[in-house]
C-alpha atoms as a PDB file:
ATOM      1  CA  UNK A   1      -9.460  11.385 -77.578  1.00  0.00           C
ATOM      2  CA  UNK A   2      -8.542   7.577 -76.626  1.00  0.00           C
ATOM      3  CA  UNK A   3      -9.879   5.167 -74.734  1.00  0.00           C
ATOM      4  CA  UNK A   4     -10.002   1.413 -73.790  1.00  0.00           C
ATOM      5  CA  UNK A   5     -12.221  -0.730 -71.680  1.00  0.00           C
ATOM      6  CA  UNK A   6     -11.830  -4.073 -73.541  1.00  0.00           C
ATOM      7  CA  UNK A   7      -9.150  -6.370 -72.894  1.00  0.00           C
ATOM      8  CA  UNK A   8      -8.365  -6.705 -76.818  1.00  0.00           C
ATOM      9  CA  UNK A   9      -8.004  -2.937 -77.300  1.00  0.00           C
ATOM     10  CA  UNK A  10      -4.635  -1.611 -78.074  1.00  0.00           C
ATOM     11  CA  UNK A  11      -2.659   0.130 -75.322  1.00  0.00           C
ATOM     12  CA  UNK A  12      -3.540   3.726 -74.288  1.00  0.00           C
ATOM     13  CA  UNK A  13       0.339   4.430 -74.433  1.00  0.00           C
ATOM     14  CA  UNK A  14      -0.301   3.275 -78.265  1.00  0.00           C
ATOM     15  CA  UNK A  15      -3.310   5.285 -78.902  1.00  0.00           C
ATOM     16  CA  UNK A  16      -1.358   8.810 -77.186  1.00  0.00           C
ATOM     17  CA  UNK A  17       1.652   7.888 -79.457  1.00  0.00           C
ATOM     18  CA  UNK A  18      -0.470   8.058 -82.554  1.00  0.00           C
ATOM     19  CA  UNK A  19      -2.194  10.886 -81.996  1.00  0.00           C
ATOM     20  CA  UNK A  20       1.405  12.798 -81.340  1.00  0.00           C
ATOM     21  CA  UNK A  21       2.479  11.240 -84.328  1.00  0.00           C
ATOM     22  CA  UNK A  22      -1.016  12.498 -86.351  1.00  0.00           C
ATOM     23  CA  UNK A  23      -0.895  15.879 -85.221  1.00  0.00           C
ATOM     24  CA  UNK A  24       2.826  16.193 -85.957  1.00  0.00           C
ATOM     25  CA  UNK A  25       2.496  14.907 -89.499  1.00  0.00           C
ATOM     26  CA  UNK A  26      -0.799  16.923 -89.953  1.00  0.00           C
ATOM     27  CA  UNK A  27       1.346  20.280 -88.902  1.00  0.00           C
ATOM     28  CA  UNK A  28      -1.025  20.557 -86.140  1.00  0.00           C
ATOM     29  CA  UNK A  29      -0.618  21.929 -82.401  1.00  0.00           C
ATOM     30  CA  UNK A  30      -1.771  19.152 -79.907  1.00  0.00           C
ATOM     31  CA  UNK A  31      -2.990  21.054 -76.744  1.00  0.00           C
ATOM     32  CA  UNK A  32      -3.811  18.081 -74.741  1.00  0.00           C
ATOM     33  CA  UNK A  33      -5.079  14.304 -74.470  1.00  0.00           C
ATOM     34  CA  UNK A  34      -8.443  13.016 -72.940  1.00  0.00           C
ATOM     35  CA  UNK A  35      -8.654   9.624 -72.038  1.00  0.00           C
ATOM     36  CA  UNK A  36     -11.760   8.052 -70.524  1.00  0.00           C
ATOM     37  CA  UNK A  37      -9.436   4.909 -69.026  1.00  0.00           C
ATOM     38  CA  UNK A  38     -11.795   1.919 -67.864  1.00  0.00           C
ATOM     39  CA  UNK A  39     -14.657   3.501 -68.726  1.00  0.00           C
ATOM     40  CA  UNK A  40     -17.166   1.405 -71.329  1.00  0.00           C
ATOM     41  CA  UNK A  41     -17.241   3.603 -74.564  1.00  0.00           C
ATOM     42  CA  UNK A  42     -21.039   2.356 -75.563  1.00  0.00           C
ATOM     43  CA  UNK A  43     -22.272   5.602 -74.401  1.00  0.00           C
ATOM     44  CA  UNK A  44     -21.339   9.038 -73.999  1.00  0.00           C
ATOM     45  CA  UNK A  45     -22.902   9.153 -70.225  1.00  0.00           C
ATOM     46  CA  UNK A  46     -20.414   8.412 -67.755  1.00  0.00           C
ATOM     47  CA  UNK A  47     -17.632   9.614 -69.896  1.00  0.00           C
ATOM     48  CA  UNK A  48     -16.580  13.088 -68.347  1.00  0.00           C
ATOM     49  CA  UNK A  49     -13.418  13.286 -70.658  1.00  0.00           C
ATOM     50  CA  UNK A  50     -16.001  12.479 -73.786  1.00  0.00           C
ATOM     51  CA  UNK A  51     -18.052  15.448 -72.287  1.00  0.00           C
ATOM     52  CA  UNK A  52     -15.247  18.211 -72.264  1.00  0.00           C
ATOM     53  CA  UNK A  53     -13.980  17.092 -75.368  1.00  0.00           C
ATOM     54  CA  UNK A  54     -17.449  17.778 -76.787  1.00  0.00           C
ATOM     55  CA  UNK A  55     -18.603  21.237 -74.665  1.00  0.00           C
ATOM     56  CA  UNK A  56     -14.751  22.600 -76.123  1.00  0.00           C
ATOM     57  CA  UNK A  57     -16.659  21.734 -79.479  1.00  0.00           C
ATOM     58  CA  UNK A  58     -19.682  23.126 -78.866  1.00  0.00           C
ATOM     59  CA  UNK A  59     -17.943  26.534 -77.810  1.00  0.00           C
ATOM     60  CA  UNK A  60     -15.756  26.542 -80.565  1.00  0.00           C
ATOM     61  CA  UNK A  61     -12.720  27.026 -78.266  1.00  0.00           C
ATOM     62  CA  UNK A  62     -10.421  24.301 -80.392  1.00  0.00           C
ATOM     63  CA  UNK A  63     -10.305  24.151 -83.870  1.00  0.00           C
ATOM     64  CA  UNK A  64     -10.371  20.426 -84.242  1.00  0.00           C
ATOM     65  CA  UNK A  65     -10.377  16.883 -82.206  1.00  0.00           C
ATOM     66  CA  UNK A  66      -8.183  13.924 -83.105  1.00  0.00           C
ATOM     67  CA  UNK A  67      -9.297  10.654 -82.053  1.00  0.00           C
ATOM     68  CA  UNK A  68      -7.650   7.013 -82.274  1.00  0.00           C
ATOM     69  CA  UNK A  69     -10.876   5.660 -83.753  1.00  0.00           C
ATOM     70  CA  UNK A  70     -14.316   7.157 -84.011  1.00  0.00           C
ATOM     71  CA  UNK A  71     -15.752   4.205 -81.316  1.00  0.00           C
ATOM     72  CA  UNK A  72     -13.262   5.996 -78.466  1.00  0.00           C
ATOM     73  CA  UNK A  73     -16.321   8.457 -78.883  1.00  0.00           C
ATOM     74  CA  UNK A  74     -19.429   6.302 -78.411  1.00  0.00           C
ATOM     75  CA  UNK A  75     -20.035   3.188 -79.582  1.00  0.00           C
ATOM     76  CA  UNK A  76     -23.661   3.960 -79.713  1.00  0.00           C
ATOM     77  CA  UNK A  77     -24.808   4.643 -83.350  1.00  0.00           C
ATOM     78  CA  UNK A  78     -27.156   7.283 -82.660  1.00  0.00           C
ATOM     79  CA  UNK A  79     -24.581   9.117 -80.945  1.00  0.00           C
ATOM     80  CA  UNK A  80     -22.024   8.730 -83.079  1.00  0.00           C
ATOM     81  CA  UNK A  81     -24.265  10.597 -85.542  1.00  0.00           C
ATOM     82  CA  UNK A  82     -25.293  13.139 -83.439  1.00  0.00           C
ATOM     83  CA  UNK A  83     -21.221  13.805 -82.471  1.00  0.00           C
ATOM     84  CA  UNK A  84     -20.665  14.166 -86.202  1.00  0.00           C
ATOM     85  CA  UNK A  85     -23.375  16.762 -86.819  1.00  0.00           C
ATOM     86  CA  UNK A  86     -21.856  18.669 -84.034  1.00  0.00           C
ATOM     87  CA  UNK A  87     -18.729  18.775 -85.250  1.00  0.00           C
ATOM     88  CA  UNK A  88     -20.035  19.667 -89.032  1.00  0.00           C
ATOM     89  CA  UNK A  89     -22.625  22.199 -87.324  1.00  0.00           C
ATOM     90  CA  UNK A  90     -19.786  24.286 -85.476  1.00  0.00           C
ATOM     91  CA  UNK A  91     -17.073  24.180 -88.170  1.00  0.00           C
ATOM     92  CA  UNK A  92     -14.503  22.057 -86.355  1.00  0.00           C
ATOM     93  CA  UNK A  93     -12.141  19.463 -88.125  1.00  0.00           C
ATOM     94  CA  UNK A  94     -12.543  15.647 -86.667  1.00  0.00           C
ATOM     95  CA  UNK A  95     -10.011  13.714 -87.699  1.00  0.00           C
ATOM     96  CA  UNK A  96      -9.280  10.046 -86.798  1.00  0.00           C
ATOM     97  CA  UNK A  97      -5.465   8.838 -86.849  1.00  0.00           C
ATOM     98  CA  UNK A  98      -7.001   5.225 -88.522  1.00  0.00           C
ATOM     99  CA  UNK A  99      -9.860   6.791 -90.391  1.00  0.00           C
ATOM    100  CA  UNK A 100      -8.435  10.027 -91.687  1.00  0.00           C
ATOM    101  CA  UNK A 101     -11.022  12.652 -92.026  1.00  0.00           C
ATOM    102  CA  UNK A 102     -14.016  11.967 -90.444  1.00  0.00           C
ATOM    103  CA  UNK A 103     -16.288  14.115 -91.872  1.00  0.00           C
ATOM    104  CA  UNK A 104     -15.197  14.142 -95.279  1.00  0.00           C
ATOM    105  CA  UNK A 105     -16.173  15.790 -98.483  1.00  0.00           C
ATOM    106  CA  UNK A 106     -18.219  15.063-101.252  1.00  0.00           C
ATOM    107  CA  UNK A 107     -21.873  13.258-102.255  1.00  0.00           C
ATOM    108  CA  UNK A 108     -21.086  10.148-100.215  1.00  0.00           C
ATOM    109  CA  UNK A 109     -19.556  11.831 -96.977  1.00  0.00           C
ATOM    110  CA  UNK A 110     -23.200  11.305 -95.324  1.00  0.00           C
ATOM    111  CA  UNK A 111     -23.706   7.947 -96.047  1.00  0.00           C
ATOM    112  CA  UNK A 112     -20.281   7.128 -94.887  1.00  0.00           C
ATOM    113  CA  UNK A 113     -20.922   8.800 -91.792  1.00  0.00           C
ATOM    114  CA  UNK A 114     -23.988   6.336 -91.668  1.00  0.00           C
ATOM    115  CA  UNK A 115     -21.587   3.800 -92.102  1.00  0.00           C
ATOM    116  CA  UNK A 116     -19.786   4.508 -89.586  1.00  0.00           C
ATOM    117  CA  UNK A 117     -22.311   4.838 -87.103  1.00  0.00           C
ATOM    118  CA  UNK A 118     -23.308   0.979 -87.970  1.00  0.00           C
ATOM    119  CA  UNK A 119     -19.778  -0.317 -87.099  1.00  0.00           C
ATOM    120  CA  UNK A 120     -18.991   1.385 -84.221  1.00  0.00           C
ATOM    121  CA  UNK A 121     -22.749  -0.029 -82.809  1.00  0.00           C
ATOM    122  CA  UNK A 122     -21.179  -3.383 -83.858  1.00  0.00           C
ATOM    123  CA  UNK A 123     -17.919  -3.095 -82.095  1.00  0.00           C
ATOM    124  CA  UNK A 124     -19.910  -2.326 -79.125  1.00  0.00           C
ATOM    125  CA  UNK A 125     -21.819  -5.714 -79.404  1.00  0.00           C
ATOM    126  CA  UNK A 126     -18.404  -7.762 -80.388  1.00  0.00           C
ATOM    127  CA  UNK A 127     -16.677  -5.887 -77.149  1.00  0.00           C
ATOM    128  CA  UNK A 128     -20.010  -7.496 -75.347  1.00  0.00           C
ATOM    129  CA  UNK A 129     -20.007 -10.697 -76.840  1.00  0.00           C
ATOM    130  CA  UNK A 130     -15.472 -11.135 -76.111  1.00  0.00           C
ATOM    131  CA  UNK A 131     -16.209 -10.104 -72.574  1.00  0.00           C
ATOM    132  CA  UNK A 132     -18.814 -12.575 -72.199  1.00  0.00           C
ATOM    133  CA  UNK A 133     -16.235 -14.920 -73.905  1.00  0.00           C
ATOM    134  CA  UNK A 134     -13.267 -14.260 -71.431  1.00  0.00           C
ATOM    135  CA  UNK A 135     -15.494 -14.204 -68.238  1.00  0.00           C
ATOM    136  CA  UNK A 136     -16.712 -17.797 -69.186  1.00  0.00           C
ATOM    137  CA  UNK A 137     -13.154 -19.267 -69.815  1.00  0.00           C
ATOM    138  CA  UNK A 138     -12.142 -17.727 -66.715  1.00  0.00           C
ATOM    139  CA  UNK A 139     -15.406 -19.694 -64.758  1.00  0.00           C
ATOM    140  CA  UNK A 140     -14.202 -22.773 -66.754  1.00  0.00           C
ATOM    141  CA  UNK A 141     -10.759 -22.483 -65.425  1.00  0.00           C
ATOM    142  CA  UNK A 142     -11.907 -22.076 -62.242  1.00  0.00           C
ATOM    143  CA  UNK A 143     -10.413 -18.381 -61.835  1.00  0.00           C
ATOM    144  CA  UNK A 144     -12.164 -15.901 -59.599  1.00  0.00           C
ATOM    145  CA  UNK A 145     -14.017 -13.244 -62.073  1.00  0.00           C
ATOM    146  CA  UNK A 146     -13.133  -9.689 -61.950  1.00  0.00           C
ATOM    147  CA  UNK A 147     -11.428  -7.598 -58.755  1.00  0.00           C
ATOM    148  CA  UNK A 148     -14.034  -6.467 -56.460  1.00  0.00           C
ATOM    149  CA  UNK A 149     -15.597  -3.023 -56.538  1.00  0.00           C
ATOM    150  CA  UNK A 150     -13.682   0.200 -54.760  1.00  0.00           C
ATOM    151  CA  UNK A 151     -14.850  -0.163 -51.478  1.00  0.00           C
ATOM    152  CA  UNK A 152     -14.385  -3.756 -51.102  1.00  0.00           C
ATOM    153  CA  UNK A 153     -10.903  -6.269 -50.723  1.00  0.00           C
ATOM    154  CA  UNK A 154     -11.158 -10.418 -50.720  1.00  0.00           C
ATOM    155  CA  UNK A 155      -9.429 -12.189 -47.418  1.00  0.00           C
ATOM    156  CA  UNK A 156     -10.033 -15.673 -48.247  1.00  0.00           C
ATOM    157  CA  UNK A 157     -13.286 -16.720 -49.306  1.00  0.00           C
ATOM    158  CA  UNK A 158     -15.268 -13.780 -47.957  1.00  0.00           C
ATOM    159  CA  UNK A 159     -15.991  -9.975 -49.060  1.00  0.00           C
ATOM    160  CA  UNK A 160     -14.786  -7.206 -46.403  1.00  0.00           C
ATOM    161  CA  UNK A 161     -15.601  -3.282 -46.492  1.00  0.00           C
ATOM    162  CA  UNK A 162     -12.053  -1.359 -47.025  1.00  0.00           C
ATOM    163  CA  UNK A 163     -12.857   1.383 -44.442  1.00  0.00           C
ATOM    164  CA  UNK A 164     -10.947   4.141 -45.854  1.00  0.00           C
ATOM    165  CA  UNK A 165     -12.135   3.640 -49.161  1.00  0.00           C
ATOM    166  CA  UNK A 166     -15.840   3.352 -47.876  1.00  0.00           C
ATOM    167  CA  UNK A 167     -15.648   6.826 -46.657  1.00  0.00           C
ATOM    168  CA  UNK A 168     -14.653   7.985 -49.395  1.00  0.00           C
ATOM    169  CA  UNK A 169     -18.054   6.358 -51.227  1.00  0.00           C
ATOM    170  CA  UNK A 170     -19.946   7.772 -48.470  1.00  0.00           C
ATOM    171  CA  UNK A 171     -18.530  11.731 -48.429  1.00  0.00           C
ATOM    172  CA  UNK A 172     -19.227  11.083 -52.695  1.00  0.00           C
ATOM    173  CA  UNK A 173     -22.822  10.067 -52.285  1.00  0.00           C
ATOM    174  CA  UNK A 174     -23.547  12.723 -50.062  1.00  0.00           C
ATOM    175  CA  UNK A 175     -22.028  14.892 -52.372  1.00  0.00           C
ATOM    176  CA  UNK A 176     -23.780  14.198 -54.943  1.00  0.00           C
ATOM    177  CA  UNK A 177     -27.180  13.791 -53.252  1.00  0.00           C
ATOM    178  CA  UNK A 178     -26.550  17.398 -52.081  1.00  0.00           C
ATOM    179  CA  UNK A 179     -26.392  18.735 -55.888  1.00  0.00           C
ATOM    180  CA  UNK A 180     -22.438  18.758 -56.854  1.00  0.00           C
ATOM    181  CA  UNK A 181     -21.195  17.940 -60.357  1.00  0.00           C
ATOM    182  CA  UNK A 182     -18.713  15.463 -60.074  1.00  0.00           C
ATOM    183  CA  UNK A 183     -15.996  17.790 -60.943  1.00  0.00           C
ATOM    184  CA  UNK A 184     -17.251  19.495 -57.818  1.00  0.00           C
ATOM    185  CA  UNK A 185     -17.067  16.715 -55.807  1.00  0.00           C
ATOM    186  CA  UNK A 186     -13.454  16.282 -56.808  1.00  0.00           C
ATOM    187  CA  UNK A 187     -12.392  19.394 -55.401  1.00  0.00           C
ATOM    188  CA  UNK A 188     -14.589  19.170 -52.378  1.00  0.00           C
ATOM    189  CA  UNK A 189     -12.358  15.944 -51.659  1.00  0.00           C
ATOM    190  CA  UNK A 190      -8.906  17.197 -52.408  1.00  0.00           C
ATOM    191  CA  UNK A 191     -10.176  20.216 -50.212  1.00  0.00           C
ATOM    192  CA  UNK A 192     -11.153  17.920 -46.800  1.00  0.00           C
ATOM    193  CA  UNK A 193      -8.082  15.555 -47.541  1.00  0.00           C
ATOM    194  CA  UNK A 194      -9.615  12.566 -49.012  1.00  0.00           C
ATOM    195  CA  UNK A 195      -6.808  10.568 -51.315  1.00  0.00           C
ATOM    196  CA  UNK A 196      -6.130   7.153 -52.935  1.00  0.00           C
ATOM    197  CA  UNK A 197      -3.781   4.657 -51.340  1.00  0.00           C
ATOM    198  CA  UNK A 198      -0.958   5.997 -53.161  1.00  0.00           C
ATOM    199  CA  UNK A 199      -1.688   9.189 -51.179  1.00  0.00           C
ATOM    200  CA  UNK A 200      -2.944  11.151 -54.779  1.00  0.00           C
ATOM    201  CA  UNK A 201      -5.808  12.850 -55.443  1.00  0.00           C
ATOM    202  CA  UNK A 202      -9.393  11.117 -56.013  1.00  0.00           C
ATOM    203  CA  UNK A 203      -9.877  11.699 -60.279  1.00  0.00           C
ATOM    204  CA  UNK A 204     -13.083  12.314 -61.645  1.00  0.00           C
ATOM    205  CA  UNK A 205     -12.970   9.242 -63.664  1.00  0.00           C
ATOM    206  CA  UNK A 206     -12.565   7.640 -59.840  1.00  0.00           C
ATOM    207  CA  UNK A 207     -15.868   9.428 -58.743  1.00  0.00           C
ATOM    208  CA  UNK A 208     -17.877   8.828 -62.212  1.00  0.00           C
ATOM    209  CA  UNK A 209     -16.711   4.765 -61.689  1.00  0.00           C
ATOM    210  CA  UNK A 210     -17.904   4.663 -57.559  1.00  0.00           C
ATOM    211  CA  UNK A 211     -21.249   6.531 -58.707  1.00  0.00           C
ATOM    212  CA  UNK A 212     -21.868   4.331 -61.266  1.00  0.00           C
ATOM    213  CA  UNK A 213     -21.615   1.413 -58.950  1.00  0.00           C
ATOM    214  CA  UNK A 214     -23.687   2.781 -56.457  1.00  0.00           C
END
């Protein structure tokens, strides 16, 4: 599990590398990566690859879950808790390629899972407080902040709807307003020809991002 949604995170490339480079050492059989890409990691809402990661936990159907760092989870402290005790509950190894075993053994393995829990709820507030930090050098510097949201392009100083991409947001809404999951939705788009620029399918991570901003 990797992720990164703060400009002073390491690469993704970096984070898939590791893992390989875990598992191999660990004599273990990588079956796949999930990466949440651009999504913030303070919570596990909004975070569909967090989700399958954690329902493939649930049902027992892997034997154990490598991240790059236990925040790619949640950065939320309660959660981070509550991801732990699932793991522990259902028997499945979490390991983390730069905290080693997660859950541990031992009289202390708790209350360093308490620990734990406190810092990755503090990276989520430093991740705040360095965005904060970049967006006001940029308004010093007198650089426009941020691209504009899907949907939207910049010719000169004014905001114009990107038609295409607009009906895109429209056929998701309606989508979702008539009851699909948004791996549903997904599908339902591939199915009626609905595709990026680049001519590829819409992702889920794509959908999660334009409901989010609706």
């Amino acid at each position: 599990m990797i992720s990164r949604d703060d400009e002073d995170s390491v690469s993704l490339d970096y984070q898939r590398a590791e893992i390989k480079r875990f598992c191999k050492r660990e004599g273990l059989r990588l079956v796949g990566i999930e990466a949440d890409e651009g999504i913030s990691g303070k919570s596990v809402e909004g975070r569909p690859a967090v989700k399958r990661v954690l329902q493939a936990v649930d049902s027992r159907t892997v034997d154990a879950v490598i991240v790059f760092r236990t925040d790619r989870m949640s950065r939320n402290g309660l959660e981070s808790l509550q991801i732990e005790k699932l793991f522990g509950d259902r028997g499945v190894a979490y390991g983390s390629v730069t905290e080693g075993d997660v859950l541990g053994q031992g009289v202390d393995a708790e209350f360093l899972g308490f620990i734990r829990a406190g810092l990755n709820q503090r990276e989520r507030q430093l991740v705040s407080l360095r965005t904060k930090a970049a967006l006001q050098r940029k308004k010093e510097k007198g650089e426009r902040l941020g691209r504009p949201h899907y949907g939207w392009k910049v010719e000169g100083k004014k905001l114009v709807p990107v038609l295409s991409e607009q009906a895109v947001i429209g056929k998701v809404n309606e989508l979702r307003d008539s009851g699909y999951s948004t791996r549903e939705i997904v599908a339902a788009l591939k199915a009626e020809g609905f595709a990026t620029k680049k001519g590829t399918a819409i992702s889920q991570t794509q959908v999660v991002r334009i409901l989010k901003a609706a």
